[in-house]
Protein backbone atom coordinates (compact mmCIF):
# COMPACT_ATOMS: atom_id res chain seq x y z
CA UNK A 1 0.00 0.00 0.00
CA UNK A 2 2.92 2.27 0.93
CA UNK A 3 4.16 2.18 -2.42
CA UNK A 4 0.57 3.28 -4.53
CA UNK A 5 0.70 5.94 -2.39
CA UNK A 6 4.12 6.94 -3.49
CA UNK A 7 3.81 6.16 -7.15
CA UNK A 8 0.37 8.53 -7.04
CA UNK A 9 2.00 10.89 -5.10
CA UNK A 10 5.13 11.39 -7.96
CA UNK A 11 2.55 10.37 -10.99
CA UNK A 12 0.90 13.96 -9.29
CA UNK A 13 3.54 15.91 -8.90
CA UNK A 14 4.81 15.05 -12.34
CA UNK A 15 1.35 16.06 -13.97
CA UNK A 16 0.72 19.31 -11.54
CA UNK A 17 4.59 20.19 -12.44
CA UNK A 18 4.34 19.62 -16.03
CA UNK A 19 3.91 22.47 -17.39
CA UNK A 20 6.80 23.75 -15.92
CA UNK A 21 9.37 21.54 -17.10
CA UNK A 22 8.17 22.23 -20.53
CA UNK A 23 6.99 25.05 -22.58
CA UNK A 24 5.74 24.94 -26.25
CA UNK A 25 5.87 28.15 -27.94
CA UNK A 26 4.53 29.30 -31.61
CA UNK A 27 6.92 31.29 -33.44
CA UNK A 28 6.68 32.74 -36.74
CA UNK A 29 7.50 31.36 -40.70
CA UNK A 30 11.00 30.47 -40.65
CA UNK A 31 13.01 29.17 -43.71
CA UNK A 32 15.25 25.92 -43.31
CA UNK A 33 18.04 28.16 -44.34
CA UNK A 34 17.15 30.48 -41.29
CA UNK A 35 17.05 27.55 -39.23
CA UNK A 36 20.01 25.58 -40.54
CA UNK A 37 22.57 29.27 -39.52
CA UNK A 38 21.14 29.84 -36.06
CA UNK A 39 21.36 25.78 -35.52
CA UNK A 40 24.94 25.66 -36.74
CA UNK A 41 25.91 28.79 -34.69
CA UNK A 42 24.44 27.24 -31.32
CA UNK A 43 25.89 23.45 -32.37
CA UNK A 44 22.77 21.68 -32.69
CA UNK A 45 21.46 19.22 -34.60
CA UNK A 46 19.59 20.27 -38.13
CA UNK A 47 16.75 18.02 -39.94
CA UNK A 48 14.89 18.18 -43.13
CA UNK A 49 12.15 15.91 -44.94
CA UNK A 50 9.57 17.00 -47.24
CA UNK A 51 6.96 17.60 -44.49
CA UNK A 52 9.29 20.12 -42.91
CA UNK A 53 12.63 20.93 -40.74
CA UNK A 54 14.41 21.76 -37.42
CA UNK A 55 17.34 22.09 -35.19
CA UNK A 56 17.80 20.22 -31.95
CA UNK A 57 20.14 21.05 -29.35
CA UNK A 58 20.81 20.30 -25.58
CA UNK A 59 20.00 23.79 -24.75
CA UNK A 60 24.14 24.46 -24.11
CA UNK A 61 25.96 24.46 -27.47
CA UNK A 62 25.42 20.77 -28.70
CA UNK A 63 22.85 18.21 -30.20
CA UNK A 64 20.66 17.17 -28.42
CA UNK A 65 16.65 17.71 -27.69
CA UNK A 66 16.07 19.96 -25.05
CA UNK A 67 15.60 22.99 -26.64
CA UNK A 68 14.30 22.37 -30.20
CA UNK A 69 12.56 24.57 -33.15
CA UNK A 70 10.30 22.29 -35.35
CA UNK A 71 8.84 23.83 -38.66
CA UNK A 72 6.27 22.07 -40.89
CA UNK A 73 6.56 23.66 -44.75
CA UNK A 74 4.78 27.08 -45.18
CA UNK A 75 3.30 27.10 -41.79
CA UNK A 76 4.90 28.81 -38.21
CA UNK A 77 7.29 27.04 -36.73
CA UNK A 78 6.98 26.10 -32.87
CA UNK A 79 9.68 26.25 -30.14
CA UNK A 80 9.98 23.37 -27.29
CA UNK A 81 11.90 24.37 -24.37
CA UNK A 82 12.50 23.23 -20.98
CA UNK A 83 11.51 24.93 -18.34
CA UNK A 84 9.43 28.26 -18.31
CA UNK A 85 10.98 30.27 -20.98
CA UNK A 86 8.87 31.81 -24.18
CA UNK A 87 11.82 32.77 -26.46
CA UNK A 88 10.93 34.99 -29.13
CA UNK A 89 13.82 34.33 -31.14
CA UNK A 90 15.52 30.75 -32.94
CA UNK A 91 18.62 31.65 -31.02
CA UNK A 92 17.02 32.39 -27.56
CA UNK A 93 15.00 28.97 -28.39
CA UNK A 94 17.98 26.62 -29.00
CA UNK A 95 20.43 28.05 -26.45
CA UNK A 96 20.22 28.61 -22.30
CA UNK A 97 20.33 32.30 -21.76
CA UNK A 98 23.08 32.96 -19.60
CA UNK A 99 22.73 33.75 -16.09
């Protein structure tokens, strides 16, 4: 019994706390090639298919998928980032800001 009441205690904490381990965040039209310079400058990761294109990074200069920019073809692009931050930039989206 002792350990429900710990797995619904963390399964509640997890789901009350979830928004604040991750934000989503729309963003305007971006072009791969827009995405593709800020992603090499912060040392991500960059993807593109025919349904669209991105750059991945760990949030602190390298690939990874912390902080990532996602854009489907001719539509906005959207941000995920951890924590509460709404970046209003590609860089500020795929990089920590520095304390």
């Amino acid at each position: 019994m002792r350990n429900l009441t710990a797995l619904l205690v963390l399964v509640g904490i997890l789901w009350l706390g979830g928004s604040s381990l991750a934000a989503e965040v729309s963003m305007q039209k971006h072009t791969a090639e827009e995405i593709k310079s800020v992603c090499d400058k912060v040392g991500g990761r960059f993807s593109q298919d025919v349904g669209g294109y991105g750059c991945g990074t760990n949030c602190q200069g390298g690939p990874g998928t912390d902080c990532i920019v996602n854009c489907k073809t001719g539509q906005v692009c959207f941000a995920q980032t951890i924590g509460s931050k709404r970046p209003k930039t590609l860089l500020n989206a795929l990089q920590a800001q520095a304390r």
